[in-house]
Protein backbone atom coordinates (compact mmCIF):
# COMPACT_ATOMS: atom_id res chain seq x y z
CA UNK A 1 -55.83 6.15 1.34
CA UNK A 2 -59.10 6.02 3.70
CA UNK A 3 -59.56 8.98 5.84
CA UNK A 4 -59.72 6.80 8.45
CA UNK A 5 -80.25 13.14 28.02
CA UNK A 6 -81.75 12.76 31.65
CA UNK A 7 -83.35 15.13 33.88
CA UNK A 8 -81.81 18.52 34.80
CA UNK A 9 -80.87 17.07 38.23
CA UNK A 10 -79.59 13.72 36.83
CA UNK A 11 -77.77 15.60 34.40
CA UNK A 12 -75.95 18.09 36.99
CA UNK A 13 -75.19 14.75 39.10
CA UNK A 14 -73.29 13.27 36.62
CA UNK A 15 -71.50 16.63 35.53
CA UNK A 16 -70.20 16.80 39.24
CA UNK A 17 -69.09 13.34 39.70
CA UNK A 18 -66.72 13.82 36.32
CA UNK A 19 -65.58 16.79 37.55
CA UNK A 20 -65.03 15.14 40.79
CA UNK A 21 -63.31 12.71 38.98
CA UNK A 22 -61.43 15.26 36.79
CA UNK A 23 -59.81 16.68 39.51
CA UNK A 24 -58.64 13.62 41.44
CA UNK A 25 -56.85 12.75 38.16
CA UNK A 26 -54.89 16.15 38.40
CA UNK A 27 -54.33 15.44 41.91
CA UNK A 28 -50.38 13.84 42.87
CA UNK A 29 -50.98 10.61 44.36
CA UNK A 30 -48.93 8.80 47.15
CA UNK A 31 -48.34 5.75 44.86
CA UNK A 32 -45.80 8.16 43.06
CA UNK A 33 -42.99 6.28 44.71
CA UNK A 34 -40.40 8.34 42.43
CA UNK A 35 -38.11 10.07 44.82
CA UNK A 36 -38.10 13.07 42.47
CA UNK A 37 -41.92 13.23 42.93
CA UNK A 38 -43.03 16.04 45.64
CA UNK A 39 -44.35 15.40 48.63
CA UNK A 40 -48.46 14.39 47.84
CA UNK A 41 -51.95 14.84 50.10
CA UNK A 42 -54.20 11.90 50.53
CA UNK A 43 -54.66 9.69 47.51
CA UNK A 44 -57.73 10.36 45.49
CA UNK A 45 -60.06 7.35 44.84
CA UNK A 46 -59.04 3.97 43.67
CA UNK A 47 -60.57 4.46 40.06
CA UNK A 48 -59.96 8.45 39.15
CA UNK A 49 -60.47 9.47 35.34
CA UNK A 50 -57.80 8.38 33.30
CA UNK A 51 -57.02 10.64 30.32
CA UNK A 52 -56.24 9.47 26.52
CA UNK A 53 -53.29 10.81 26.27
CA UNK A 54 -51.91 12.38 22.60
CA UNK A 55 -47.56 13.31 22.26
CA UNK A 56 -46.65 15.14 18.58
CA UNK A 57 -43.13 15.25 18.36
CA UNK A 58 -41.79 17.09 15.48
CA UNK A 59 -38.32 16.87 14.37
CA UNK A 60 -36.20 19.69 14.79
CA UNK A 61 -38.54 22.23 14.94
CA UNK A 62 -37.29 25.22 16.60
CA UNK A 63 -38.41 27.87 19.39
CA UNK A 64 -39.11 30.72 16.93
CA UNK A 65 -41.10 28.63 14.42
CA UNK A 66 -44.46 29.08 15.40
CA UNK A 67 -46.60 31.86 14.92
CA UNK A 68 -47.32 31.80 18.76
CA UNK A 69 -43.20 31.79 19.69
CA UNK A 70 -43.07 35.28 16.91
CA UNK A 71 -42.65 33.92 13.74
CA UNK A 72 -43.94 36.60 11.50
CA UNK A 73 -43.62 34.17 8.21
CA UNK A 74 -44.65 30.86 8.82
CA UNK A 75 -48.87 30.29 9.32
CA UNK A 76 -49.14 28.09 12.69
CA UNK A 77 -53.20 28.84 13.47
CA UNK A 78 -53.64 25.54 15.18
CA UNK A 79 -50.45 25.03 17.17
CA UNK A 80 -51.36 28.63 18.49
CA UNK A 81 -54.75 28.20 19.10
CA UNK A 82 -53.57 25.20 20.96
CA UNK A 83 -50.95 27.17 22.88
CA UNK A 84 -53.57 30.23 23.93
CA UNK A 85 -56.07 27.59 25.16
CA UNK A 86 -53.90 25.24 27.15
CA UNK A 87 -50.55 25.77 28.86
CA UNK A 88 -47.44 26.88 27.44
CA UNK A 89 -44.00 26.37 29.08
CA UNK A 90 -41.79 28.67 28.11
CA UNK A 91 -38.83 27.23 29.69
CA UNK A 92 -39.61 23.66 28.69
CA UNK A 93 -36.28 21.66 27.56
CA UNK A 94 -35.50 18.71 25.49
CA UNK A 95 -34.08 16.00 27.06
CA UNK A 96 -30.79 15.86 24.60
CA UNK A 97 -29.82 18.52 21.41
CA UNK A 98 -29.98 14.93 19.29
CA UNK A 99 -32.39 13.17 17.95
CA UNK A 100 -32.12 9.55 20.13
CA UNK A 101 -31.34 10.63 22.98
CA UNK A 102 -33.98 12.67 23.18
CA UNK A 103 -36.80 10.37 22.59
CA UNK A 104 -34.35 8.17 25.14
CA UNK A 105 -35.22 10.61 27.59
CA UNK A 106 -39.16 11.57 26.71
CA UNK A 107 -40.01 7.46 26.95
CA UNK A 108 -38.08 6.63 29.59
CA UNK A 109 -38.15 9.69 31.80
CA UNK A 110 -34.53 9.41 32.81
CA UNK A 111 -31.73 11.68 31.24
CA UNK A 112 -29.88 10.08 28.20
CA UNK A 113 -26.33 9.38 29.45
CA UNK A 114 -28.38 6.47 31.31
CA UNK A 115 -29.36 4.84 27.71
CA UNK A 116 -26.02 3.19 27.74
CA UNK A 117 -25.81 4.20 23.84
CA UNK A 118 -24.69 7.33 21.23
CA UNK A 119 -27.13 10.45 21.03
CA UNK A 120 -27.98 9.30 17.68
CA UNK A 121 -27.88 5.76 16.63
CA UNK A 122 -27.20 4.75 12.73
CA UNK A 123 -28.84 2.20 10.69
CA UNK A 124 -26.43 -0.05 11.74
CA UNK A 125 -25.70 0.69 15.59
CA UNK A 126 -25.39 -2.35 17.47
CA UNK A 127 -27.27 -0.84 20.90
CA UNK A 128 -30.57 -0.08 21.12
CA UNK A 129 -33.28 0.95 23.85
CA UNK A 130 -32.65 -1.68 26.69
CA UNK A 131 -35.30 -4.44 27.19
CA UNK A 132 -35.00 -3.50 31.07
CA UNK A 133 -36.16 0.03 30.13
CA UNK A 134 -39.47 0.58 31.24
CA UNK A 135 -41.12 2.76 28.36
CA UNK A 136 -44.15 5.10 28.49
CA UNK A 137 -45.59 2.89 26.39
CA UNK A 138 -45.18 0.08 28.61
CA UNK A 139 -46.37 1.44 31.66
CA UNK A 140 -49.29 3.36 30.19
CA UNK A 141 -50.36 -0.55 28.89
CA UNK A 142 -49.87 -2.06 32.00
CA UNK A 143 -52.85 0.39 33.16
CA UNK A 144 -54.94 -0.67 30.01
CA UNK A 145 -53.82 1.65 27.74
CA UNK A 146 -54.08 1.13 23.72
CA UNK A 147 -50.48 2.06 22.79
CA UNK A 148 -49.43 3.18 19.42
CA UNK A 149 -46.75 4.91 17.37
CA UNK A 150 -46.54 6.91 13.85
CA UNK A 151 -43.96 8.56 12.91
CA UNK A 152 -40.08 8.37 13.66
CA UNK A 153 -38.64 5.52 16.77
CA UNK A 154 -34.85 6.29 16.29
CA UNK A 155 -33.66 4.02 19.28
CA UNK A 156 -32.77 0.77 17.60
CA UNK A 157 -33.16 -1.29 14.85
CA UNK A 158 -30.53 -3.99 14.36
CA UNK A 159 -32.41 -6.66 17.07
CA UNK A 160 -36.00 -7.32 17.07
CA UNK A 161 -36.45 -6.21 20.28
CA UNK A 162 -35.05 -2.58 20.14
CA UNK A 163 -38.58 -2.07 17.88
CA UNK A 164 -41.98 -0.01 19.31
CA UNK A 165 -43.76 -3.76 19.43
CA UNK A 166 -41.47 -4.81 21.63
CA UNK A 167 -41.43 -1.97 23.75
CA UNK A 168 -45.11 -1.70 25.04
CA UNK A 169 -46.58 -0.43 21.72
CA UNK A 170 -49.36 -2.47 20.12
CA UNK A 171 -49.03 -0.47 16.76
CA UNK A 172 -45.94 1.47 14.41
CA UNK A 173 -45.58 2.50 10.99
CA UNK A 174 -43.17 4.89 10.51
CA UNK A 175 -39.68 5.46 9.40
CA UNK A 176 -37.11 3.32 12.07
CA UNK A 177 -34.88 6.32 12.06
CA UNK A 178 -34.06 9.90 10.54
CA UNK A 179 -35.54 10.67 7.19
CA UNK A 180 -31.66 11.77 5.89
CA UNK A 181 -30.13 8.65 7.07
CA UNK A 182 -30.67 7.24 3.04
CA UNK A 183 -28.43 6.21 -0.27
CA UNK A 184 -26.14 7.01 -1.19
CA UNK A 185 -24.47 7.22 2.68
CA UNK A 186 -26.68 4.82 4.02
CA UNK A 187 -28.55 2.18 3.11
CA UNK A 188 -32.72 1.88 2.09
CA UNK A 189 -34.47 2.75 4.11
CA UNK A 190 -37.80 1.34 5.06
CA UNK A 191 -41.21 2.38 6.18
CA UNK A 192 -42.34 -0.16 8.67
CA UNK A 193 -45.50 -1.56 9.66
CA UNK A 194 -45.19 -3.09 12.85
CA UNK A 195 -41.96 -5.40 12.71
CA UNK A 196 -43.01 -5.93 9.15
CA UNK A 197 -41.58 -3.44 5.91
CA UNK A 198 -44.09 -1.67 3.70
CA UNK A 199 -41.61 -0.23 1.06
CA UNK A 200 -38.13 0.71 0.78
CA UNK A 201 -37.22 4.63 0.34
CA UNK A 202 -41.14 5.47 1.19
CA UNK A 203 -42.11 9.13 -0.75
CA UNK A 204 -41.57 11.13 1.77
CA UNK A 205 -44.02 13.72 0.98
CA UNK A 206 -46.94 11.87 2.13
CA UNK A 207 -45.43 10.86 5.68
CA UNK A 208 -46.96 13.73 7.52
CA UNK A 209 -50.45 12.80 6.09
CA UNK A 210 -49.72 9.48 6.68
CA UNK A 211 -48.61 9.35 10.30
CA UNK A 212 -51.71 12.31 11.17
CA UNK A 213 -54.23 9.96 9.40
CA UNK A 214 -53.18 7.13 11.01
CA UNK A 215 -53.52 8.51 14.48
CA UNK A 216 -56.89 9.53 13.30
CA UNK A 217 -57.79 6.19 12.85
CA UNK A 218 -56.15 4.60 16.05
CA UNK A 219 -58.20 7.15 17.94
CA UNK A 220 -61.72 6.33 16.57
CA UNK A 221 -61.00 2.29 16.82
CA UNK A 222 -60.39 2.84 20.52
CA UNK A 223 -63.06 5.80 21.19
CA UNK A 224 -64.67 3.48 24.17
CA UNK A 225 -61.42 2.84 25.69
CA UNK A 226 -58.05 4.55 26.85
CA UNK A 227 -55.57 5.33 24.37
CA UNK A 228 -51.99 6.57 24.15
CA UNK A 229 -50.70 7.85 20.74
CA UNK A 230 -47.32 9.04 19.82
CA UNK A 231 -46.93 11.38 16.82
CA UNK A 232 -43.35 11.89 16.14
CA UNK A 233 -43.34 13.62 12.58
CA UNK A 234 -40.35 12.83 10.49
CA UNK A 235 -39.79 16.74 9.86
CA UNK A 236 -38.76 19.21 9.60
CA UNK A 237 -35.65 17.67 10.02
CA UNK A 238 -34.17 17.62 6.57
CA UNK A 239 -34.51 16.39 3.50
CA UNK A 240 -37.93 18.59 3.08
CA UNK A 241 -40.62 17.31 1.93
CA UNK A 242 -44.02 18.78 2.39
CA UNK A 243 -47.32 17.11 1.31
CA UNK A 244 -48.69 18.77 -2.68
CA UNK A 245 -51.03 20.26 -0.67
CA UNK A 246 -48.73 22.39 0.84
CA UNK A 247 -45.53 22.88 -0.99
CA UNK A 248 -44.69 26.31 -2.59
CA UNK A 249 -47.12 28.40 0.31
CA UNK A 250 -45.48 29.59 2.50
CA UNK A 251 -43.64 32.93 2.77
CA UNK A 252 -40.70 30.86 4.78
CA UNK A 253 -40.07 28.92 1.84
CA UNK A 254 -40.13 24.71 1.83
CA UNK A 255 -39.34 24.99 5.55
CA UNK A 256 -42.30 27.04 6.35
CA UNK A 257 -44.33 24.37 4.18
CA UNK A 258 -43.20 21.94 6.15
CA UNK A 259 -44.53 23.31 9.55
CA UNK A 260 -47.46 24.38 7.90
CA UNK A 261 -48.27 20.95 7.54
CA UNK A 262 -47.53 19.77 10.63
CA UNK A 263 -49.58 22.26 11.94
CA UNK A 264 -52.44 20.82 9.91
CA UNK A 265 -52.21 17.68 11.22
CA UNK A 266 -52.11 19.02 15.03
CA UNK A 267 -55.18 20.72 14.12
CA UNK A 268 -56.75 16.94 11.95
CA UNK A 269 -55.63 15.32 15.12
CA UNK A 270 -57.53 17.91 17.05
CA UNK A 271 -60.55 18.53 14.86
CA UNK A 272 -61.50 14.76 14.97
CA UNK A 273 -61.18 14.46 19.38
CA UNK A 274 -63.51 17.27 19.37
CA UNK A 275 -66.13 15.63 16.81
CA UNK A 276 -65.77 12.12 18.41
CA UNK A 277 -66.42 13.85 22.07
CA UNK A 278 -62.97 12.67 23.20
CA UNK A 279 -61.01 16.43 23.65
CA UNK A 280 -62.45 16.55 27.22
CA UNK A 281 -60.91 13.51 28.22
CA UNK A 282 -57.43 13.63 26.13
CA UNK A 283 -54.46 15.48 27.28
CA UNK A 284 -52.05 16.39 24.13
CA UNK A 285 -48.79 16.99 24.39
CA UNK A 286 -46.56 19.19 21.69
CA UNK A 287 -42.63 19.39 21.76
CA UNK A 288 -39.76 19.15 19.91
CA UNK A 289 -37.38 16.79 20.18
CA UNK A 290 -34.42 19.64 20.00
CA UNK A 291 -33.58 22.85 18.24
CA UNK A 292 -33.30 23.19 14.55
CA UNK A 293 -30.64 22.49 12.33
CA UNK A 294 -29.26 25.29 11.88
CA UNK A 295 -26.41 24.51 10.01
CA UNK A 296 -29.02 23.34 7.11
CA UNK A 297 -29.44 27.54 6.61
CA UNK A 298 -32.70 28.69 5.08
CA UNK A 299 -33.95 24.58 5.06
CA UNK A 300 -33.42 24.92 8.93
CA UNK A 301 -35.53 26.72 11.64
CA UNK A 302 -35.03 29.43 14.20
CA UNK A 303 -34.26 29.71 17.51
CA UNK A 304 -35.61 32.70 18.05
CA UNK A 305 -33.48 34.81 20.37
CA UNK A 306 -32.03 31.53 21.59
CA UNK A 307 -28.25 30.97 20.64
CA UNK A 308 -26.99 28.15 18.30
CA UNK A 309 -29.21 25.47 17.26
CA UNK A 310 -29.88 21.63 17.28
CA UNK A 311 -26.34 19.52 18.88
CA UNK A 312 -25.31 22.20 21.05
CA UNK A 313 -26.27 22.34 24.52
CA UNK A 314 -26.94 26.49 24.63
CA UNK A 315 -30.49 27.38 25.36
CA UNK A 316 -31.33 27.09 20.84
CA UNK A 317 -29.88 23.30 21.21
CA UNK A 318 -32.71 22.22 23.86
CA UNK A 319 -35.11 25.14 24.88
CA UNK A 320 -38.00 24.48 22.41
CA UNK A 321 -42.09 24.87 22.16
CA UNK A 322 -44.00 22.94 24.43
CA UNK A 323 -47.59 23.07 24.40
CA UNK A 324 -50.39 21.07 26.48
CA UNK A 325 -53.73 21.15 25.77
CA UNK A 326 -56.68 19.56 27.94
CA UNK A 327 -60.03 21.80 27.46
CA UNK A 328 -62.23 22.20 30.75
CA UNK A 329 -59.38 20.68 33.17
CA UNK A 330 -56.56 22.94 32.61
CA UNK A 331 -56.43 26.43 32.57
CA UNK A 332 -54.85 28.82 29.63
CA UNK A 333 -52.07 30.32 30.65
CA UNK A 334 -47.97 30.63 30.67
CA UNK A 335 -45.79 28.53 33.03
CA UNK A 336 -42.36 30.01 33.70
CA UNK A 337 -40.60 27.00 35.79
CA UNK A 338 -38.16 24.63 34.09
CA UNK A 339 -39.09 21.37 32.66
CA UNK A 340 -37.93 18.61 30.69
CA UNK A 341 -39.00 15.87 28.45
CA UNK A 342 -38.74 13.09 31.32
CA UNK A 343 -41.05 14.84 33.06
CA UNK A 344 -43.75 14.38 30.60
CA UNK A 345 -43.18 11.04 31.26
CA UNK A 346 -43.57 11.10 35.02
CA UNK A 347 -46.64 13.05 34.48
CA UNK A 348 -48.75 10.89 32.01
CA UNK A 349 -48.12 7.85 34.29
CA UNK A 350 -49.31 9.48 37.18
CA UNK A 351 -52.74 10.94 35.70
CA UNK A 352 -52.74 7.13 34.26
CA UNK A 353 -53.05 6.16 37.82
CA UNK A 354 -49.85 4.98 38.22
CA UNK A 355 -47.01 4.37 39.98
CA UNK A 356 -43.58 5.68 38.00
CA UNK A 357 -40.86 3.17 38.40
CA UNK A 358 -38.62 3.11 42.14
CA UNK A 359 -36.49 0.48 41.07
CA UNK A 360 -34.16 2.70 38.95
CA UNK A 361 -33.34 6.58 38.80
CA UNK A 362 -35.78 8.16 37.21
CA UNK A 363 -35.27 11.89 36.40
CA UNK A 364 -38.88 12.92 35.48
CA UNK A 365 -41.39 14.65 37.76
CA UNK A 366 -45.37 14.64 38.37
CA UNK A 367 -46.27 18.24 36.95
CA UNK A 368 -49.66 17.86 37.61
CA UNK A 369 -49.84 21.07 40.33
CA UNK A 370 -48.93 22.74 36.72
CA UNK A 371 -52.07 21.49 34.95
CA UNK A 372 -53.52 22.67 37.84
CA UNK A 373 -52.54 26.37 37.54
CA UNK A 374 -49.69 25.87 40.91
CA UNK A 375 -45.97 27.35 40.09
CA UNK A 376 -43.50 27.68 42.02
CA UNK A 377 -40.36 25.78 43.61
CA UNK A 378 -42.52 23.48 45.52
CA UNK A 379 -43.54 21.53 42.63
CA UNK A 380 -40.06 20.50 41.69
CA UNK A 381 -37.66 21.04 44.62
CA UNK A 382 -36.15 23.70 42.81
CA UNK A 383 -33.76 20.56 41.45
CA UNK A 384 -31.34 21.17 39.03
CA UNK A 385 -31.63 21.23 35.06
CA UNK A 386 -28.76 19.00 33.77
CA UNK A 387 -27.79 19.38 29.64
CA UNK A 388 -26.36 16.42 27.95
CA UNK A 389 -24.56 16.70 24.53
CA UNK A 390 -22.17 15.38 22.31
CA UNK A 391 -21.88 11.99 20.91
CA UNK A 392 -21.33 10.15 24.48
CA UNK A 393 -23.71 11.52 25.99
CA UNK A 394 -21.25 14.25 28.42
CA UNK A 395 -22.53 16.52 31.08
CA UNK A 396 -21.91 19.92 29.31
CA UNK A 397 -23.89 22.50 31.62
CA UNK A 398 -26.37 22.40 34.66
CA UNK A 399 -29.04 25.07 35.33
CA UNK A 400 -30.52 26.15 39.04
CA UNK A 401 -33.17 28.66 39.17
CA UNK A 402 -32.01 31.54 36.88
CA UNK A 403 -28.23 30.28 36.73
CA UNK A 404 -26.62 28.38 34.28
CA UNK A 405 -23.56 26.77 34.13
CA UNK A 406 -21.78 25.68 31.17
CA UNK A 407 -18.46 23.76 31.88
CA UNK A 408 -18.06 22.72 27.95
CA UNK A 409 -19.40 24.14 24.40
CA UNK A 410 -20.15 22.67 21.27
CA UNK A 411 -21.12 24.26 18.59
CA UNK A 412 -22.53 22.79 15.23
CA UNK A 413 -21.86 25.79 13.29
CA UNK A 414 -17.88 25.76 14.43
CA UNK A 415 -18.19 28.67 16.39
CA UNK A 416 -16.53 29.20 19.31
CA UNK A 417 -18.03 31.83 21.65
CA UNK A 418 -16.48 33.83 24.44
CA UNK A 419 -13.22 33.08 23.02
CA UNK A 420 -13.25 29.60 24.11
CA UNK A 421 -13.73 30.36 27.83
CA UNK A 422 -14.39 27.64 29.98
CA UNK A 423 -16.86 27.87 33.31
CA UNK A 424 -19.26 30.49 31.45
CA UNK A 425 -22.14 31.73 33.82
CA UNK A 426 -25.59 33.53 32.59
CA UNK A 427 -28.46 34.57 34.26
CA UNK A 428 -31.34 33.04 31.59
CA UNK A 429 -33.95 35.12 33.38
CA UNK A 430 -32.53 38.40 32.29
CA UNK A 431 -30.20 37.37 29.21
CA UNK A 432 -32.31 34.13 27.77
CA UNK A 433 -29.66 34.87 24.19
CA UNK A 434 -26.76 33.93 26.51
CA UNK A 435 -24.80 37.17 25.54
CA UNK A 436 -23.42 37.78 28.97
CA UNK A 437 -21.15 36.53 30.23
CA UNK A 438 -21.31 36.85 34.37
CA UNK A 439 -19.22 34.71 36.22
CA UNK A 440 -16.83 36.75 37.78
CA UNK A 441 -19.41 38.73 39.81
CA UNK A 442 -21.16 36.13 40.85
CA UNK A 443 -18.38 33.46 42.16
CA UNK A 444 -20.56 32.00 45.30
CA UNK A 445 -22.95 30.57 41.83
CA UNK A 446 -20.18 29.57 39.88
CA UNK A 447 -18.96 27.52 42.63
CA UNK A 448 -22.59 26.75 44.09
CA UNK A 449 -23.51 25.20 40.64
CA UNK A 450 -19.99 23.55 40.05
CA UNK A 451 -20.35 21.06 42.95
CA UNK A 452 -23.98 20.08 42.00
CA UNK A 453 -22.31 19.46 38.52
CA UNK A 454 -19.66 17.18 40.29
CA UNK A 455 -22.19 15.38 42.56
CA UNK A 456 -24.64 15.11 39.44
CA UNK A 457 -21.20 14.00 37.51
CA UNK A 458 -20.05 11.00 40.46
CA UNK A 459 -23.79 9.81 41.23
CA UNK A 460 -24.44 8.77 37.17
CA UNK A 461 -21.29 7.10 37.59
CA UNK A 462 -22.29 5.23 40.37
CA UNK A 463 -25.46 4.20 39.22
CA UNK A 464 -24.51 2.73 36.21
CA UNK A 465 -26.92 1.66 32.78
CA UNK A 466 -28.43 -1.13 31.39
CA UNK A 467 -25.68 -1.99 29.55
CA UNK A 468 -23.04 -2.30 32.65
């Protein structure tokens, strides 16, 4: 496989127009039409900087995983160098505990019970991502954007046009769905190029090398140009299956090998933007699609002091890394406000130039005033953090500020906590481990966040999906 000057014054010129330019990117713009998006200053100039743009997706891969999150077993140098040079949100959620749903709500930027389908589809599921969706993909092309995809899709396979190609990407190989979903309880499953199958029942040992070498390659064909690539590694969602190079390492066992590699190919990905003069002008994104399987036992991850795991809609379920990385544009540092998945989306369109969709609900924000070192309420409206679990997508819990809400529990791992009380309230700033239990002190939040659960509950309804 193929491992794929000027005068002093002339110089400084140039340096301070891309600066200029630099920052005007970062800045919100009025064309924003999202009614999510905060209110915006004067649009920048008509042709701002637009980023590459890089999203790694691992596969359940859990909050205390990573060196940087306090895992004292499992080697993560590049995901933490990554993390103490660019911006870390610590109370960054998934959009969904499950596997479709959640890359539902990352490429769509709207929350999954608008998909119109299960949180994870099967082989055979008749629904898929809705041709009227608008994808990431899809807008990010409509700016001139090279789009591509390696790694897991996992929103539709059984028509043609539930598939990346036909959903703004110009390139895919990967695996259509989850690595488990093979014989005997399903059936072979292939490793597609494009709309086109390579193999059936690909060895998956060399998929993380694969998909990491193939975004390699993607990036140096389209070096003069704008790029988007999406790296959503297979693992370490189970079956295991880490590269020779790195099985039997790791002091955490085949897990830890597994995240060892991925954290190899974060830093490939990495290494080669900085050698082909690209890392100044590519943003990269790193998040998990949910918790980890916890159920799985030592072939699962941690939570770290996050309760429960992947399914479940408690803080392990959906509260996982997130990492963003842009050298000499954003700032190091730790950002304590809530976001989601969707609003990755929101973001990367706007510092594309532009404009996220108006003619549908879309749940994402613009967090560029984060890239830009700005915190606070302003940036987000102080709105509402809404968790979506189970197999129908259900509103399970809503979060404002420090308070959360959970009106129903699920539990992967059969447990039933707080004796199967219903209307459980926690203050996450002060107990992030969800061990206590506050609501009868605090009855003005309960039934604060109760009717923002209702209206969120009535105006989904009314608003329909795709599919209706």
């Amino acid at each position: 496989m193929k491992n794929f000057i000027a005068s002093t014054t002339a110089a400084l010129t140039a340096a301070s127009a891309a600066l200029a330019a630099a920052s005007a990117a970062l800045a919100p713009t009025a064309s924003a039409a999202n009614p999510n998006s905060p209110a915006a200053p004067p649009a920048p100039p008509a042709n701002p900087v637009k980023p590459n743009i890089v999203i790694i997706y691992p596969d359940d891969m859990g909050y205390g995983d990573l060196g940087v999150t306090g895992n004292p077993d499992i080697k993560t140098p590049n995901l933490d160098r990554m993390a103490l040079d660019g911006i870390r949100f610590s109370n960054y959620y998934s959009p969904s505990p499950a596997s479709t749903a959640s890359r539902y709500g990352l490429l769509t930027g709207r929350y999954p019970i608008r998909s119109g389908f299960r949180w994870v589809l099967n082989p055979d599921s008749p629904r898929g991502i809705h041709p009227k969706e608008i994808t990431l993909a899809e807008a990010l092309k409509a700016r001139g954007y090279h789009t591509a995809i390696y790694g897991k899709w996992h929103l539709g396979t059984t028509r043609k046009d539930y598939l990346p190609l036909q959903n703004g990407f110009d390139e895919y190989l990967g695996l259509p769905y989850s690595n488990d979903m093979i014989p005997p309880k399903f059936q072979d499953i292939a490793l597609m190029n494009g709309n086109d199958t390579i193999t059936m029942n690909p060895d998956q040992t060399r998929l993380t090398k694969l998909y990491t070498e193939k975004a390699i390659d993607f990036i140096s064909r389209h070096k003069k140009d704008n790029f988007f690539v999406y790296v959503p590694y297979a693992m370490p969602h189970v079956p295991l299956h880490p590269g020779k190079e790195f099985a039997g390492k790791s002091k955490r066992g085949i897990y830890g090998d597994v995240v060892e590699e991925i954290d190899w190919g974060v830093g490939e990905i990495l290494k080669a933007l900085k050698k082909m003069k690209l890392d100044k002008n590519t943003i990269v994104w790193f998040m998990s699609d949910n918790g980890p399987w916890v159920l799985k036992g030592d072939q699962g991850g941690s939570a770290g002091l996050f309760r429960d795991g992947k399914g479940s809609t408690w803080e392990g379920g959906m509260r996982v890394p997130c990492f963003v990385y842009w050298p000499g544009h954003i700032a190091p540092g730790i950002n304590e406000d809530i976001v989601a998945g969707m609003d990755v989306y929101a973001t990367c369109i706007c510092l594309a130039g532009g404009e996220v969709p108006s003619d549908r609900p879309v749940d994402g924000f613009d967090l560029r005033p984060y890239l830009r070192g700005e915190s606070g309420p302003q940036v987000k409206n102080d709105t509402p953090f809404f968790y979506y679990g189970l197999d129908d997508n259900q509103l399970m819990a809503v979060r404002k500020g420090p308070w959360k809400l959970h009106l129903k529990t699920y539990s992967q791992l059969g447990l039933q906590y707080f004796d199967k009380k219903e209307m459980l309230l926690f203050d996450i700033y002060n107990d992030p481990s969800e061990k206590y239990e506050v609501s009868a002190e605090h009855p003005d939040i309960v039934k604060e966040l109760l009717s923002i659960y209702e209206e969120q509950l009535e105006k989904v309804k009314r608003e329909g999906t795709f599919y209706q």
